[in-house]
Protein backbone atom coordinates (compact mmCIF):
# COMPACT_ATOMS: atom_id res chain seq x y z
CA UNK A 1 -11.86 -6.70 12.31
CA UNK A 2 -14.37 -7.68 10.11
CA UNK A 3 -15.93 -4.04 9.24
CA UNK A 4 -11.96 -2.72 9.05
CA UNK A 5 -11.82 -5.60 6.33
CA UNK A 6 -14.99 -4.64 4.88
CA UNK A 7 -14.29 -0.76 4.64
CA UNK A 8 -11.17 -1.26 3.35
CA UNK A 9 -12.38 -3.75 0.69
CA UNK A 10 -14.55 -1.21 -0.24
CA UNK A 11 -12.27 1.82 -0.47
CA UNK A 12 -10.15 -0.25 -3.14
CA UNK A 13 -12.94 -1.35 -5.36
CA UNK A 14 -13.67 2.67 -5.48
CA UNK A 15 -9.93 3.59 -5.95
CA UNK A 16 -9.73 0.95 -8.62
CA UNK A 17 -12.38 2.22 -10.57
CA UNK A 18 -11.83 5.71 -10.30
CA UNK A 19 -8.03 4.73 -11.17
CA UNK A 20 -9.50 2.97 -14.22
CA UNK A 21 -11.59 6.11 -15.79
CA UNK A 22 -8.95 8.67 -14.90
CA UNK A 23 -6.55 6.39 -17.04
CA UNK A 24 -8.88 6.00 -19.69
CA UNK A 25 -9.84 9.34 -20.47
CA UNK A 26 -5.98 10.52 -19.59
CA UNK A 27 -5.07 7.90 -22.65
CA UNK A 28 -7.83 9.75 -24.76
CA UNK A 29 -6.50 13.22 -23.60
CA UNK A 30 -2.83 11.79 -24.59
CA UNK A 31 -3.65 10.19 -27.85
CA UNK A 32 -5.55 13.36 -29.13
CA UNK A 33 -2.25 15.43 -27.84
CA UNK A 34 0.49 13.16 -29.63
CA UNK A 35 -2.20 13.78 -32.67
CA UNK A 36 -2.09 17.58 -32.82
CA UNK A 37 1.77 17.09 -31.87
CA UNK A 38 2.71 14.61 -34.50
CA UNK A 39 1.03 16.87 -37.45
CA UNK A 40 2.66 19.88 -36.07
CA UNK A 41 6.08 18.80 -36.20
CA UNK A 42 5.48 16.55 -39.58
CA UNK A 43 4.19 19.85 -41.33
CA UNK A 44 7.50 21.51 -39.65
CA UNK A 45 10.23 18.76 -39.24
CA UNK A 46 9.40 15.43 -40.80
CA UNK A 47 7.94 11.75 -40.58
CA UNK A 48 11.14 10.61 -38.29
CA UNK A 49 10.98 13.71 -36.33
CA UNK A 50 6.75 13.51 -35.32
CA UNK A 51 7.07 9.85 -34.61
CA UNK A 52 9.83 10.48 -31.87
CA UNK A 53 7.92 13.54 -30.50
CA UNK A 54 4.73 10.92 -30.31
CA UNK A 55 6.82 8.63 -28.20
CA UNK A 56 8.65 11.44 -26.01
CA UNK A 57 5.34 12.42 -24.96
CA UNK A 58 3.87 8.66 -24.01
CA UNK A 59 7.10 8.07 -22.36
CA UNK A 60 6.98 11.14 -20.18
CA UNK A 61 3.30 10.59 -19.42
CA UNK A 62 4.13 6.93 -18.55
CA UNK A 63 6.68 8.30 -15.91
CA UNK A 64 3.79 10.46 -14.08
CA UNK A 65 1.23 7.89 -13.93
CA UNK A 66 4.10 5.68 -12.63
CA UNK A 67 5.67 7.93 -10.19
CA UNK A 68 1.94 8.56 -8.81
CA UNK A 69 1.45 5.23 -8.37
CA UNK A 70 4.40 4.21 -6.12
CA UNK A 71 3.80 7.71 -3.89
CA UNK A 72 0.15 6.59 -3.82
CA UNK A 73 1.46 2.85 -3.03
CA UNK A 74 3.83 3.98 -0.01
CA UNK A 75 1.09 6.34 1.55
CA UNK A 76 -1.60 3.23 1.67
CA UNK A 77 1.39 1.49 3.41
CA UNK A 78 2.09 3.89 5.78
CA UNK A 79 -1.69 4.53 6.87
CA UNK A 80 -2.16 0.47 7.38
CA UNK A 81 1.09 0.51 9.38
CA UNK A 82 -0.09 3.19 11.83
CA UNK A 83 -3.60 1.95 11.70
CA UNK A 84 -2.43 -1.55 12.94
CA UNK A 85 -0.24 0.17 15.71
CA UNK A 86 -3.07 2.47 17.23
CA UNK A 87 -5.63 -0.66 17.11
CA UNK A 88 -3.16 -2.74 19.21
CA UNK A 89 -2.27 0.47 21.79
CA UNK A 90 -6.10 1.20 21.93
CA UNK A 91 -6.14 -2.84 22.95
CA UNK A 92 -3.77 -2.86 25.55
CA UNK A 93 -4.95 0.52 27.16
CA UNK A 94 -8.75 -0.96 27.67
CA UNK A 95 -9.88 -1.40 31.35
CA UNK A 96 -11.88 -4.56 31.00
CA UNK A 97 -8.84 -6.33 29.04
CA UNK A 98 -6.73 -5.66 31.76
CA UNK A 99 -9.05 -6.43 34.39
CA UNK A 100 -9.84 -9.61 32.59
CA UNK A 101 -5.93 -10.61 32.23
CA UNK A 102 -5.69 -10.14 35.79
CA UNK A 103 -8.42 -12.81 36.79
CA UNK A 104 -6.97 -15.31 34.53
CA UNK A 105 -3.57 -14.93 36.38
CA UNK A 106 -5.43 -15.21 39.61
CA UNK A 107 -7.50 -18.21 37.94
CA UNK A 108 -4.55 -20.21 36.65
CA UNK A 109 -1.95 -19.23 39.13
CA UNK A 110 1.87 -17.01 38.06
CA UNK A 111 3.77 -20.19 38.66
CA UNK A 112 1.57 -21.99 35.63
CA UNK A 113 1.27 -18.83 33.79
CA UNK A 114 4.78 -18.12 33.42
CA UNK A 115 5.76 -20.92 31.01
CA UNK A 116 2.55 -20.61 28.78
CA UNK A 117 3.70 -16.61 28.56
CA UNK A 118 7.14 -17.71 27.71
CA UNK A 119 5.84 -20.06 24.88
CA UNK A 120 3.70 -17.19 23.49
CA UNK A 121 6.65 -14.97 23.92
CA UNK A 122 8.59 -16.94 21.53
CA UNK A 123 6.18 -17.51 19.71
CA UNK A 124 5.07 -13.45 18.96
CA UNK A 125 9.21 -13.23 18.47
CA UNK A 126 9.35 -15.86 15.78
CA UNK A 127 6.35 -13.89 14.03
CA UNK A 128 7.99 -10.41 13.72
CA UNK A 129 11.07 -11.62 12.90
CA UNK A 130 9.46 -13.03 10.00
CA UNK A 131 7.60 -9.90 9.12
CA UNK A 132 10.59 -7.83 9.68
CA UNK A 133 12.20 -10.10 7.04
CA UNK A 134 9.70 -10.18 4.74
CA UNK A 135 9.55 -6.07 4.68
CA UNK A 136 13.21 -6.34 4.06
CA UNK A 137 13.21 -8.85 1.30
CA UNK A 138 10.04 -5.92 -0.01
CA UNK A 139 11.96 -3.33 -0.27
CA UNK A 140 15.39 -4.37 -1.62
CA UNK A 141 16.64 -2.95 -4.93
CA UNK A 142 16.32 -5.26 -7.72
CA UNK A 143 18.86 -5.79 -10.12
C-alpha cells in the first residue's frame, strides 16, 4: 500500500512537471503565433480586426489544453478504479487468506462470528453508500 502510494506520488510529481514545460513553451509557441497573426491581419484588415484574431486564437488554444485535461483527468480515474478492484480480487483469491479466515472461524466459533460479520457488514454498506454518493454529488452538472 505504501509503495502503490509511493509510485503513484511519484508519477504525479513527473506529470506535473512535464505538464508545466509543455504549457510553458506551448504559451511561447502561442504568443509568437498571435504575433505573426496580429501583424498579418493589421497590415491587411485593421487594429480591431488583429486584436480579435489574437484572442480567437488564445481562446481556441485554451479549449485544447482544457479538453486534454478532463480526457487526461477521466483516464487517471478509470485506471485507479480498476486498480483498486483487481487489488481487492487478487486479495480474496489468495490461499493463505482464506486458509487463515478459516482458523479464525474455527478459533472463535460461527455462532460468535456471525454477529461481528453482521456488524462489519453494515458497516462496509454504510461506507459505499457513502462513496457511491460522493461519486454522484462528483459528477453532477453544475449550473
Amino acid at each position: 500500500m505504501i509503495d502503490d502510494f509511493k509510485d503513484s506520488t511519484g508519477t504525479a510529481l513527473r506529470l506535473t512537471s512535464l505538464a508545466a514545460a509543455v504549457a510553458v513553451a506551448l504559451f511561447i509557441t502561442t504568443s509568437f503565433l498571435c504575433a505573426a497573426a496580429f501583424v498579418f491581419v493589421l497590415q491587411r484588415y485593421g487594429v480591431v480586426e488583429a486584436c480579435l484574431t489574437g484572442a480567437g486564437i488564445f481562446f481556441v488554444v485554451t479549449l485544447i489544453a482544457a479538453g486534454c485535461y478532463m480526457v487526461r483527468k477521466n483516464q487517471v480515474k478509470a485506471r485507479a478504479k480498476e486498480h483498486a478492484k483487481s487489488a481487492v480480487q487478487t486479495a480474496l483469491a489468495d490461499p493463505m487468506l482464506v486458509a487463515a479466515g478459516i482458523q479464525v472461524i474455527r478459533a472463535i466459533g460461527v455462532k460468535k462470528l456471525i454477529p461481528i460479520l453482521a456488524v462489519g457488514g453494515l458497516a462496509l454498506g454504510l461506507m459505499a453508500s457513502r462513496s457511491a454518493s460522493s461519486d454522484q454529488t462528483d459528477e453532477a452538472p453544475a449550473e
